[in-house]
N, C-alpha and C. Protein backbone atom coordinates (compact mmCIF):
# COMPACT_ATOMS: atom_id res chain seq x y z
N UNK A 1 42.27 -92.42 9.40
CA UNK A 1 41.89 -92.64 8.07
C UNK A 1 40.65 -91.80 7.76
N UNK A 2 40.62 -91.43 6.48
CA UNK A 2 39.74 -90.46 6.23
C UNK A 2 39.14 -91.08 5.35
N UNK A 3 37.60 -90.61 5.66
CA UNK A 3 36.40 -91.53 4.86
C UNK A 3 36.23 -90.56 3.43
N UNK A 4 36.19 -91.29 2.63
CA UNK A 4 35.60 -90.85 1.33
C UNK A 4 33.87 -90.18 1.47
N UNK A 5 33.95 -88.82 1.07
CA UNK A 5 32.81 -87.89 0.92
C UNK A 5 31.69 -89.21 0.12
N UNK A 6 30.30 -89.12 0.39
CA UNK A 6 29.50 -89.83 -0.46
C UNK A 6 28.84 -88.44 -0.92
N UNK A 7 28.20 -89.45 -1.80
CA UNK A 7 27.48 -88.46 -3.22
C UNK A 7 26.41 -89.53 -3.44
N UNK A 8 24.96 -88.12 -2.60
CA UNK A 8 24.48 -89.42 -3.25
C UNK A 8 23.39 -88.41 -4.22
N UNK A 9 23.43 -87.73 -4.79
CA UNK A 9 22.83 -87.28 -5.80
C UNK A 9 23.41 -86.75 -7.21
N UNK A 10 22.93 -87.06 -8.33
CA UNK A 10 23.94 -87.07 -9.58
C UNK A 10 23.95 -85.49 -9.71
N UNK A 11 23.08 -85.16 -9.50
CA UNK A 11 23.33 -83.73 -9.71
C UNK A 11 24.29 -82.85 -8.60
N UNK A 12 24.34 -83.13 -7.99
CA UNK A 12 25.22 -82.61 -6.65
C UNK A 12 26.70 -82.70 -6.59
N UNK A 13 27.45 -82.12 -5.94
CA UNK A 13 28.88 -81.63 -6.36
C UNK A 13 29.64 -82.55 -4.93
N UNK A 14 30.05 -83.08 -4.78
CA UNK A 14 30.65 -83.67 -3.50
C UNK A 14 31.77 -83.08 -2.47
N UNK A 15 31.83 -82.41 -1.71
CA UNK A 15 32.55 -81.72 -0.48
C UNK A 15 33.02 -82.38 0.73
N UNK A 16 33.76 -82.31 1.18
CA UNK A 16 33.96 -82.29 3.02
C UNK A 16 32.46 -82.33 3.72
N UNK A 17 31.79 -81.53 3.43
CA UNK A 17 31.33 -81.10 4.11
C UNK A 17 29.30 -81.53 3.94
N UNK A 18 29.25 -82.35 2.61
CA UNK A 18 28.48 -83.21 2.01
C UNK A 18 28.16 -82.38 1.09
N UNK A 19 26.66 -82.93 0.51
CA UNK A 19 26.67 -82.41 -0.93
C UNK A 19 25.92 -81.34 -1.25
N UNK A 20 26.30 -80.44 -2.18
CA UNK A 20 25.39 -79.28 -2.34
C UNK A 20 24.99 -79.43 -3.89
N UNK A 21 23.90 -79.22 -3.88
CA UNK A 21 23.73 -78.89 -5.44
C UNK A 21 23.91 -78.00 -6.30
N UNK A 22 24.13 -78.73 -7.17
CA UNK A 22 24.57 -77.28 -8.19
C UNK A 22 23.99 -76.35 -8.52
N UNK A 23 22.64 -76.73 -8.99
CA UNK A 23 21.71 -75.46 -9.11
C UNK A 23 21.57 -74.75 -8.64
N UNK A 24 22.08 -74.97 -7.15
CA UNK A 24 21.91 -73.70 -6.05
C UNK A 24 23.41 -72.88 -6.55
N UNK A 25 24.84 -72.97 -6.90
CA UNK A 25 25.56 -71.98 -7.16
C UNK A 25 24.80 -70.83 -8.42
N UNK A 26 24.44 -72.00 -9.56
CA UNK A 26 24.02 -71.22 -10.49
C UNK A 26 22.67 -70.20 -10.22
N UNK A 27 21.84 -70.89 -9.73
CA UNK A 27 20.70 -70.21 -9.44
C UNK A 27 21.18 -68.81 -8.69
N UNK A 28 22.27 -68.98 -7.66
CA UNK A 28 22.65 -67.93 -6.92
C UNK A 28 23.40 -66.90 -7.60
N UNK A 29 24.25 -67.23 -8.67
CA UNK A 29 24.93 -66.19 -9.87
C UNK A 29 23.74 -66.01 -10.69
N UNK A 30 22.87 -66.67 -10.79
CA UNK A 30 22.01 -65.58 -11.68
C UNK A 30 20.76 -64.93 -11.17
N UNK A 31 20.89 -64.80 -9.90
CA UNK A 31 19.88 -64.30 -9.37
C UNK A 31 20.68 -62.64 -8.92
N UNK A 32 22.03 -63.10 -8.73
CA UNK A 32 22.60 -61.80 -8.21
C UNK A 32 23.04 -60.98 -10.02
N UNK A 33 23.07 -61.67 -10.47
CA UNK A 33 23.34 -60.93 -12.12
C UNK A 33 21.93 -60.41 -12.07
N UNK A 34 20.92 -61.00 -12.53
CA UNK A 34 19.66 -60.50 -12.98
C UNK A 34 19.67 -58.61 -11.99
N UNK A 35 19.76 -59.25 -10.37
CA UNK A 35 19.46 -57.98 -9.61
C UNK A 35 20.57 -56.89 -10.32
N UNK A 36 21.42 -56.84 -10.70
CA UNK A 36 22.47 -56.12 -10.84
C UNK A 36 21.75 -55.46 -11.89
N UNK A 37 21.28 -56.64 -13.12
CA UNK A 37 21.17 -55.66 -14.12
C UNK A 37 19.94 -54.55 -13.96
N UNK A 38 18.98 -55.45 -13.32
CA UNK A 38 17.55 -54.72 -13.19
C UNK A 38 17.99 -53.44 -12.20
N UNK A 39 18.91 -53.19 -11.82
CA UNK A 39 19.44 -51.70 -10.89
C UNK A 39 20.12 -51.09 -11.85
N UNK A 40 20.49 -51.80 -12.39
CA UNK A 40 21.57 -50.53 -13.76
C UNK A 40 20.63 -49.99 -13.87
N UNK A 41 19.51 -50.28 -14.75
CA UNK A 41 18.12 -50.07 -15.70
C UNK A 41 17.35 -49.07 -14.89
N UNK A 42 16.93 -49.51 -13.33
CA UNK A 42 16.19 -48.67 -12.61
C UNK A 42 17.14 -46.90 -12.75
N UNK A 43 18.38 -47.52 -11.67
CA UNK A 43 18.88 -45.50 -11.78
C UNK A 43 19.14 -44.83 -13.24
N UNK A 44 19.11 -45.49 -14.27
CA UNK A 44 19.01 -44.84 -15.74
C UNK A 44 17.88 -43.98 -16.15
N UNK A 45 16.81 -44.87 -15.23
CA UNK A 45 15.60 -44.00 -16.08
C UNK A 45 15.09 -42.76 -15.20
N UNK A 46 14.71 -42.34 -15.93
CA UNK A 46 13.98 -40.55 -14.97
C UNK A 46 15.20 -39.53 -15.64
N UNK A 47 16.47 -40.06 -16.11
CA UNK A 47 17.65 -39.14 -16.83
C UNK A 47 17.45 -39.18 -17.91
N UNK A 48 17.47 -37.89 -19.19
CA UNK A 48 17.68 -37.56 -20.41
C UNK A 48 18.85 -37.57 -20.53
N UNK A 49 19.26 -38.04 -21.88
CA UNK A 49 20.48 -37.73 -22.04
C UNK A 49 20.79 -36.28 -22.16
N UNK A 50 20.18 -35.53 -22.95
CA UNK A 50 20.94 -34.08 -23.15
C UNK A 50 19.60 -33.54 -22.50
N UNK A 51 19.81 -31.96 -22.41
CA UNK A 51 18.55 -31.10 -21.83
C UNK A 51 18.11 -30.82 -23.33
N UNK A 52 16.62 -30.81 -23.24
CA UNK A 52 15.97 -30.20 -24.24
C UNK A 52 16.36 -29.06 -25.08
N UNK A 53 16.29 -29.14 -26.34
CA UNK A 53 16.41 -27.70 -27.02
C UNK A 53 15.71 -26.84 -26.93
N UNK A 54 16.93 -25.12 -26.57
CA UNK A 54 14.89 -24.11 -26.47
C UNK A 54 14.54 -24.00 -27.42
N UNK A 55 13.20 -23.09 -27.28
CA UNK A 55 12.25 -23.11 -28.57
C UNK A 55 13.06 -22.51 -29.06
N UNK A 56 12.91 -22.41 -31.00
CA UNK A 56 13.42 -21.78 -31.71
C UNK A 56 12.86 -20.62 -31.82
N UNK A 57 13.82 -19.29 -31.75
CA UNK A 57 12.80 -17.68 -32.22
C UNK A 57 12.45 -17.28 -33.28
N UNK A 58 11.80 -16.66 -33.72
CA UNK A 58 11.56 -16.05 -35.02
C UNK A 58 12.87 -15.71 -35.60
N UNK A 59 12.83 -16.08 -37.18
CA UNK A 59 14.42 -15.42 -37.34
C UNK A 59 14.13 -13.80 -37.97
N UNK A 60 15.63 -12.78 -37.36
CA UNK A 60 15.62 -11.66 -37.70
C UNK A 60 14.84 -10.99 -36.48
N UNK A 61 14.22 -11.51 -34.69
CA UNK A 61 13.70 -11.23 -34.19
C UNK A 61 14.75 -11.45 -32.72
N UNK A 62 15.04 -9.86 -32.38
CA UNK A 62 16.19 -10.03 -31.62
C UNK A 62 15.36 -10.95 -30.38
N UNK A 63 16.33 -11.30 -29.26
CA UNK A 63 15.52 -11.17 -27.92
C UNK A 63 15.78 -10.39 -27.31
N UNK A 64 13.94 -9.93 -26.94
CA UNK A 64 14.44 -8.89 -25.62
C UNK A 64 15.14 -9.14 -24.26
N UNK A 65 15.86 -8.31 -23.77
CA UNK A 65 16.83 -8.34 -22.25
C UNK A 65 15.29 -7.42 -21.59
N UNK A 66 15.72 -8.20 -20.13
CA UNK A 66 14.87 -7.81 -19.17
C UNK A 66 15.31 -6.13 -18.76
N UNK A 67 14.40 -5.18 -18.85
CA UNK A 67 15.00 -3.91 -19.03
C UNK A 67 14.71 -3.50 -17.10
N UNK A 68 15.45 -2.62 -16.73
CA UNK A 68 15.41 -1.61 -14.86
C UNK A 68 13.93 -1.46 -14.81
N UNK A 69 13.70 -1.66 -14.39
CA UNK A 69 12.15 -0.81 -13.73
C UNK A 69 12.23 0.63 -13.78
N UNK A 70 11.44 1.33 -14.66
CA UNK A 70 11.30 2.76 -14.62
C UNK A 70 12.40 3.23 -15.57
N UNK A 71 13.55 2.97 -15.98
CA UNK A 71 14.26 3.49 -17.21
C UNK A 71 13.60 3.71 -18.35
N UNK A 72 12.83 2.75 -18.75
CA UNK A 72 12.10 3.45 -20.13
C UNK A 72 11.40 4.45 -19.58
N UNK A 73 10.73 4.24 -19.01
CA UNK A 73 10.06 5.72 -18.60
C UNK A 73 10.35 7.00 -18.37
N UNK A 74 11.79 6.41 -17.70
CA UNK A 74 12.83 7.89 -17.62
C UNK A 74 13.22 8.40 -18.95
N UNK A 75 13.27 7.28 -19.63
CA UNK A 75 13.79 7.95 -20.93
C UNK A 75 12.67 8.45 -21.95
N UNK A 76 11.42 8.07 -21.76
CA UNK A 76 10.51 9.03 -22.14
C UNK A 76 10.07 10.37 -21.72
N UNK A 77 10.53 10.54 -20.78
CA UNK A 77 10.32 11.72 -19.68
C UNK A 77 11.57 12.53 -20.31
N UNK A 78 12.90 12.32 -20.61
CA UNK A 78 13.38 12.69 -20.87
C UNK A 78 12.89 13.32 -22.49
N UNK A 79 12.68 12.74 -23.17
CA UNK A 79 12.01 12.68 -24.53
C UNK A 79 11.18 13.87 -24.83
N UNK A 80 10.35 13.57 -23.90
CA UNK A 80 9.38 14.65 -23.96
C UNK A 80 9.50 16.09 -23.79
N UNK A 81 8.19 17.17 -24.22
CA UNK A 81 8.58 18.68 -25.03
C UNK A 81 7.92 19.24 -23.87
N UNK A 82 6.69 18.97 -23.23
CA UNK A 82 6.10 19.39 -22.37
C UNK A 82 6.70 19.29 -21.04
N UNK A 83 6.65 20.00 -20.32
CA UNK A 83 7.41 20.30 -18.51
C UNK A 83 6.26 19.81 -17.55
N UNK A 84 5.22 19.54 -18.30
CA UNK A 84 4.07 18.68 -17.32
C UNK A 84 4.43 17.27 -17.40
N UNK A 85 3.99 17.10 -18.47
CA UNK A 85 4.49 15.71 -19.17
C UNK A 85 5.81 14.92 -18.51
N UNK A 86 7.01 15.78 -18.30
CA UNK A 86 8.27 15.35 -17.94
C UNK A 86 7.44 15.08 -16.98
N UNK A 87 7.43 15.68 -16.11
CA UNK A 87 7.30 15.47 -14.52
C UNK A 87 6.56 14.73 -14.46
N UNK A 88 5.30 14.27 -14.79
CA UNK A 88 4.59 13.23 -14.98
C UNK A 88 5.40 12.38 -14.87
N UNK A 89 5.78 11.65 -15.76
CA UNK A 89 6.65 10.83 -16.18
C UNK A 89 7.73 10.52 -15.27
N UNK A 90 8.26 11.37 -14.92
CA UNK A 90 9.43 11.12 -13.81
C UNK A 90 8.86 10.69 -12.56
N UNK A 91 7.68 11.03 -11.93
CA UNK A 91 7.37 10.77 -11.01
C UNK A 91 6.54 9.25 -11.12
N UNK A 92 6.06 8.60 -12.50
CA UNK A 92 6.11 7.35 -12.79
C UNK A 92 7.30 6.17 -12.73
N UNK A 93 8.32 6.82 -13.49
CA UNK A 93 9.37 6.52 -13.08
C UNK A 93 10.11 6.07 -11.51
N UNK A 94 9.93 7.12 -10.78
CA UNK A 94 10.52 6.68 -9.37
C UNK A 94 9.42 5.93 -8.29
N UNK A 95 7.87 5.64 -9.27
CA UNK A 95 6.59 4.59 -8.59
C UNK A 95 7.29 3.72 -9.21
N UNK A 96 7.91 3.32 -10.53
CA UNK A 96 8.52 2.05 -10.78
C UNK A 96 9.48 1.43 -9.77
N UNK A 97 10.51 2.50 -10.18
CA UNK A 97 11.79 2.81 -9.00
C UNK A 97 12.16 3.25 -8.56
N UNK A 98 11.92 3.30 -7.09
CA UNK A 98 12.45 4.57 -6.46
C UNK A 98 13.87 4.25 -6.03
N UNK A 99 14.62 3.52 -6.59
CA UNK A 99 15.99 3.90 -6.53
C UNK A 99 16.75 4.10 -7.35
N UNK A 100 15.95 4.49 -8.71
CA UNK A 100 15.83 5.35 -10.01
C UNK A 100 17.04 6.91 -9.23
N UNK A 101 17.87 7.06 -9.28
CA UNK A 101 18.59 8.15 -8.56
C UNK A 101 18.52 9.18 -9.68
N UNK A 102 18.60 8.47 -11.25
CA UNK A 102 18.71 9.82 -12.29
C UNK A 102 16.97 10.48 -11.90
N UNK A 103 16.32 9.60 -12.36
CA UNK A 103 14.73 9.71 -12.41
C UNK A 103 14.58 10.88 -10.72
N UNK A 104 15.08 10.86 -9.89
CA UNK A 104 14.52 11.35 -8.92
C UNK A 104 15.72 13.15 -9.47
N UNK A 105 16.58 12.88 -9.79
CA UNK A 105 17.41 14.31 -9.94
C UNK A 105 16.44 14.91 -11.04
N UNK A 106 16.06 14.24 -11.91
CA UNK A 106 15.61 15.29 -12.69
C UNK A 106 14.32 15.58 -12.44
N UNK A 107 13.67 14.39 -11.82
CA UNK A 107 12.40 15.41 -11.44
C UNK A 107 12.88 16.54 -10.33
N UNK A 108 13.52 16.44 -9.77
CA UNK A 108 14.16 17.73 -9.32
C UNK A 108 14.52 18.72 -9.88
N UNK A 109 15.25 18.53 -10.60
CA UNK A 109 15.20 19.69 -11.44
C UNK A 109 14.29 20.36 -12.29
N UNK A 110 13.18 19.28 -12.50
CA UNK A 110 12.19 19.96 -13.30
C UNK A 110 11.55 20.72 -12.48
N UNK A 111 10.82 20.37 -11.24
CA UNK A 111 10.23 21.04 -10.35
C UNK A 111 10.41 22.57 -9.71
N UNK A 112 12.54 22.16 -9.58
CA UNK A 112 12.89 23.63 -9.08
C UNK A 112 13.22 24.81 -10.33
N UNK A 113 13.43 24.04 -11.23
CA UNK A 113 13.03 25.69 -12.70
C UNK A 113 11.81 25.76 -13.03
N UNK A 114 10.65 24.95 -13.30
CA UNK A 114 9.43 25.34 -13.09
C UNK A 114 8.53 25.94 -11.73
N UNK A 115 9.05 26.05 -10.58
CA UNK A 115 8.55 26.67 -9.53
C UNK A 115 8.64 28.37 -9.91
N UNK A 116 9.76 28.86 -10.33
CA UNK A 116 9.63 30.47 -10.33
C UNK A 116 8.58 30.88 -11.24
N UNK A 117 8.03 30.00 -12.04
CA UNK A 117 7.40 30.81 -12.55
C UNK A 117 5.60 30.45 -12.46
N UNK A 118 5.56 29.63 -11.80
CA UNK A 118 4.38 29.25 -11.43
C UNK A 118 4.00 29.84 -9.90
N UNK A 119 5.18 30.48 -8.89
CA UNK A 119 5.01 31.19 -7.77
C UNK A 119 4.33 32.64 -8.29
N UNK A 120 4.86 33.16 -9.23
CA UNK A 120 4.17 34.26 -10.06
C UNK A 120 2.94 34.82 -10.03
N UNK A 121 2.28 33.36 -10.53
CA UNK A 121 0.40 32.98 -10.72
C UNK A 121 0.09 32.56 -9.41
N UNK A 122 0.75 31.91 -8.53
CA UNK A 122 0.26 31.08 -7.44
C UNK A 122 1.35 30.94 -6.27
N UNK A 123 1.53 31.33 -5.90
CA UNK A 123 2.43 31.24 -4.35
C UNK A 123 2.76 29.90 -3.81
N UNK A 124 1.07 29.39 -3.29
CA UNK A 124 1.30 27.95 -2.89
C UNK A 124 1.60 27.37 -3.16
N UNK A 125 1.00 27.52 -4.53
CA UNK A 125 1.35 26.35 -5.62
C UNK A 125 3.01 26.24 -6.08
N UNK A 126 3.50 27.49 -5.79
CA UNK A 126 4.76 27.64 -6.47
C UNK A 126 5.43 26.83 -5.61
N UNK A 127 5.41 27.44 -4.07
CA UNK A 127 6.24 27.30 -3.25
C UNK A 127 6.18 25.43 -3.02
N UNK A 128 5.14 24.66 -2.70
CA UNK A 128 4.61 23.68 -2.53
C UNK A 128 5.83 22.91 -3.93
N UNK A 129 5.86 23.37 -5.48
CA UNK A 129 6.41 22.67 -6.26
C UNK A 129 8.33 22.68 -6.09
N UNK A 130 8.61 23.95 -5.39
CA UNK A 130 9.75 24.27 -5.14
C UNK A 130 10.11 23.13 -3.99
N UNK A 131 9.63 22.91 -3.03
CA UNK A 131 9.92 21.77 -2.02
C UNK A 131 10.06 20.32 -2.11
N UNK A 132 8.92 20.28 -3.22
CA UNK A 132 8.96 18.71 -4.24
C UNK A 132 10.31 18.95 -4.30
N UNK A 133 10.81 19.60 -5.63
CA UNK A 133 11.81 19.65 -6.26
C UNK A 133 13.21 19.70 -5.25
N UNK A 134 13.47 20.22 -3.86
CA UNK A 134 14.36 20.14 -3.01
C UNK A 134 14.59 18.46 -2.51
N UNK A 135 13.13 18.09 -1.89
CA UNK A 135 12.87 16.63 -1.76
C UNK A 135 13.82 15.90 -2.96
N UNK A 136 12.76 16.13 -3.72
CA UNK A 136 13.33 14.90 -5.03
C UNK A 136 15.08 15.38 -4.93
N UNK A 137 15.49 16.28 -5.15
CA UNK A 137 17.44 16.69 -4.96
C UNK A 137 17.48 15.76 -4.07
N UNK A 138 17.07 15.73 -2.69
CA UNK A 138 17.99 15.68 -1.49
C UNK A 138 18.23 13.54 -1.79
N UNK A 139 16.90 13.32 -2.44
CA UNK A 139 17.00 11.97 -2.40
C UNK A 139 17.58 11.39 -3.06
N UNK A 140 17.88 11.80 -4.72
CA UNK A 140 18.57 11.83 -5.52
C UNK A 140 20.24 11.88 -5.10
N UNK A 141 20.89 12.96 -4.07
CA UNK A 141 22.02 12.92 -3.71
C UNK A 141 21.63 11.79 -2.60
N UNK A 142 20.94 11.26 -1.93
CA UNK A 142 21.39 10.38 -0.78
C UNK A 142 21.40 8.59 -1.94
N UNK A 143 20.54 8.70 -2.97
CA UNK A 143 20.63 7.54 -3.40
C UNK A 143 22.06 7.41 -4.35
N UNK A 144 22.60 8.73 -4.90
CA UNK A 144 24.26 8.26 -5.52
C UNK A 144 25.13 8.56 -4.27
N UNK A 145 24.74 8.70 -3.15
CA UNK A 145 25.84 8.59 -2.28
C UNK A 145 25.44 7.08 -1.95
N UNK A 146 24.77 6.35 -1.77
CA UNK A 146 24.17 5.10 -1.60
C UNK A 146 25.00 4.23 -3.00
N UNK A 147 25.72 4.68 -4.12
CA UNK A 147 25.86 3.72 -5.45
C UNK A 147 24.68 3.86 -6.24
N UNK A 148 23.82 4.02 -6.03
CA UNK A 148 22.73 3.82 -6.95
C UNK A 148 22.20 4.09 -8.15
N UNK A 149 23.61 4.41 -8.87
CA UNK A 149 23.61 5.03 -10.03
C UNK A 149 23.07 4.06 -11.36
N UNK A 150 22.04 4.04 -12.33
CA UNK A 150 21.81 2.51 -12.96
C UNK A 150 21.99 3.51 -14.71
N UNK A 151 22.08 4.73 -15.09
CA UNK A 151 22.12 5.13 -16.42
C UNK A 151 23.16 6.01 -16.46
N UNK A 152 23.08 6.81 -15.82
CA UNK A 152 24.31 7.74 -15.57
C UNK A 152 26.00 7.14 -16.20
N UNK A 153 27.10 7.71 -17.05
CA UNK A 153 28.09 7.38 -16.67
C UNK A 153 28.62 8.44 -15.46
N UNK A 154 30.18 8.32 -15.41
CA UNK A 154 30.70 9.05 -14.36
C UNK A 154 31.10 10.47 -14.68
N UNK A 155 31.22 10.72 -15.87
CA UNK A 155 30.75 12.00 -16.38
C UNK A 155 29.43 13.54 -15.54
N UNK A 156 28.45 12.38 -15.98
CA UNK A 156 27.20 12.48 -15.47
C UNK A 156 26.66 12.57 -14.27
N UNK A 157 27.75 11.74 -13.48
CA UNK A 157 26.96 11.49 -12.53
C UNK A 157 27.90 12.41 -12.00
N UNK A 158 29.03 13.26 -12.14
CA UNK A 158 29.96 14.16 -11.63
C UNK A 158 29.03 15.18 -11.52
N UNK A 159 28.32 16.18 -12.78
CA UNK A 159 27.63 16.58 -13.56
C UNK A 159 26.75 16.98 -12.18
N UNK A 160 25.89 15.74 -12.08
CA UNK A 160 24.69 16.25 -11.12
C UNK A 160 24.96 16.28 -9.65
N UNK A 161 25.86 16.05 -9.32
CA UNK A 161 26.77 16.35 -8.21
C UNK A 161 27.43 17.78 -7.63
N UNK A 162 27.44 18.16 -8.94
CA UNK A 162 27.86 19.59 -8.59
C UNK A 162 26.51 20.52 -8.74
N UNK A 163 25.44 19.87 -9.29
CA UNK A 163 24.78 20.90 -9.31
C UNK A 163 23.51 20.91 -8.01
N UNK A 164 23.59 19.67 -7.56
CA UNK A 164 23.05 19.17 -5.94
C UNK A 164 23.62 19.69 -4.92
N UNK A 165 25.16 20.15 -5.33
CA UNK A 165 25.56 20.33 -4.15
C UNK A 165 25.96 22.13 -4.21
N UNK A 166 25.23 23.22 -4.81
CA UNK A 166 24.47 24.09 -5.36
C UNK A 166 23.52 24.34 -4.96
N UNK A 167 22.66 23.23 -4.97
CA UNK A 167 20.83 23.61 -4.83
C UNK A 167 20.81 23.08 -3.54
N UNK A 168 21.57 22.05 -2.78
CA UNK A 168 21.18 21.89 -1.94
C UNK A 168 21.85 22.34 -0.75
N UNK A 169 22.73 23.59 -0.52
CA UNK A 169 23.41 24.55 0.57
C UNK A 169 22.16 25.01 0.92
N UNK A 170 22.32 24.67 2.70
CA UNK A 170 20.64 25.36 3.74
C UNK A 170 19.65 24.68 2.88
N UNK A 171 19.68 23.12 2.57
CA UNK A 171 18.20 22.89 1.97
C UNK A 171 17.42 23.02 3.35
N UNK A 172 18.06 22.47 4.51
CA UNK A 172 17.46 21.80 5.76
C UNK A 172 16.15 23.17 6.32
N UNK A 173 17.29 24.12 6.27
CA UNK A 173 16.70 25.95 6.71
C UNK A 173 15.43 25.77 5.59
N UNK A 174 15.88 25.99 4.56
CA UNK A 174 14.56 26.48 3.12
C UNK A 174 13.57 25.73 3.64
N UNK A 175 13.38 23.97 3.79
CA UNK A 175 12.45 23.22 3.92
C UNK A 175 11.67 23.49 5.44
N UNK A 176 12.27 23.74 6.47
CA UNK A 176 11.70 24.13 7.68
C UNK A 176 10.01 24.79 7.79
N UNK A 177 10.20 25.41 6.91
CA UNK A 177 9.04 26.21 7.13
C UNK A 177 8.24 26.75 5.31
N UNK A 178 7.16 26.98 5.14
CA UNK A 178 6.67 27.59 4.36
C UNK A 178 6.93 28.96 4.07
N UNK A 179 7.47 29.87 4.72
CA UNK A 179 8.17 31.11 4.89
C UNK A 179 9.41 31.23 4.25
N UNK A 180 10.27 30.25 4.81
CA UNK A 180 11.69 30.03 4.44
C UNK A 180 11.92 29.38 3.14
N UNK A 181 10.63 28.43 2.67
CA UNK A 181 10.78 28.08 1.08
C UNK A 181 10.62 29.36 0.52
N UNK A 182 9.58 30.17 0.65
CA UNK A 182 9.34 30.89 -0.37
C UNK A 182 10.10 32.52 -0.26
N UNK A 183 11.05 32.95 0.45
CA UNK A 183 11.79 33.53 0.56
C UNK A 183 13.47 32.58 -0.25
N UNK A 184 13.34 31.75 -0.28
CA UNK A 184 14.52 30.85 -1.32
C UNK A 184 13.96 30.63 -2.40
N UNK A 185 12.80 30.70 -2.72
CA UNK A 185 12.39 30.37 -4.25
C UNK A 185 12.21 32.21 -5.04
N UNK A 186 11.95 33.00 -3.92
CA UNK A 186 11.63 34.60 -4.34
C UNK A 186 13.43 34.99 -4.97
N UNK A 187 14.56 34.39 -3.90
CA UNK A 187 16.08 35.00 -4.46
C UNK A 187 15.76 33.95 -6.11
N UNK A 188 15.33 32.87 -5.88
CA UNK A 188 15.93 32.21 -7.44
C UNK A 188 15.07 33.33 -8.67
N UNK A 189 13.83 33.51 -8.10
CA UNK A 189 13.02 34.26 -9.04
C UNK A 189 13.21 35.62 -9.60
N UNK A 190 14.26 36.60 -8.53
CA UNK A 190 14.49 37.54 -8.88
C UNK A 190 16.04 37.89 -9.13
């Protein structure tokens, strides 16, 4: 025979197993609700809903794009009337970038048509600008054999290819010696 559960508190729920109170289920559902919600709330915050808007620009005020290192410069060098000036400039150009490959051909080229006639007045001086100008070629062809083409199309870059590979037959011989430049800058001169 099985004994009837006692109860001896009005508030208390009667079991097998004796009595528990009620307040303890409820207290226990709302203690685990409360935690629940107070965690929704916590991982919500520190998140925006959308990302900020950027600033607004001036209107009618393009934006500038981040431009190569040394291209404007090349293209002032190019610009320019004076054959000092260029070279100036070009040789700013390849302190920007020296993997500027146009910037290094044409200061090459400026160097090796201005050498004949500055060997004229000055020998050293000539010969000394004629070797720049081989240098700047030879690096110029090793940086578009490298890809390094950044203004050039393929036109262009055909263009200075043929004319590197022209100036630069026996660069290795010409550059050897101070003798051998200026016996290769004397055939261009005469």
């Amino acid at each position: 025979m099985r004994a009837e559960p006692v109860n001896t508190r009005k508030t208390g729920v009667s079991s097998d197993y004796g009595t528990t109170p009620r307040r303890g289920y409820f207290w226990l559902l709302r203690s685990t609700f409360a935690i629940l919600v107070a965690g929704t709330f916590m991982t919500g915050c520190g998140k925006s809903a959308s990302p900020p808007a950027p600033a607004p620009t001036a209107a009618g005020v393009p934006v500038a794009k981040a431009e190569i290192a040394g291209v404007a410069i090349y293209r002032k060098a190019l610009a320019a009337q004076d054959s000092e000036e260029t070279i100036h400039l070009l040789e700013q150009a390849v302190r920007a970038n020296p993997r500027l490959a146009e910037a290094w051909y044409q200061m090459g080229r400026q160097k090796i048509s201005r050498a004949p006639g500055v060997v004229k007045m000055d020998e050293l001086q000539g010969t000394q600008l004629f070797r720049e100008g081989l240098e700047a070629e030879k690096e110029a062809l090793r940086l578009l054999d490298a890809g390094k083409v950044t203004v050039w199309n393929s036109t262009e870059e055909e263009q200075a290819r043929a004319t590197l590979a022209i100036d630069l037959v026996g660069v290795d011989e010409t550059l050897a010696d101070q003798e051998s430049s200026l016996r290769a800058l004397r055939v261009r001169t005469y």
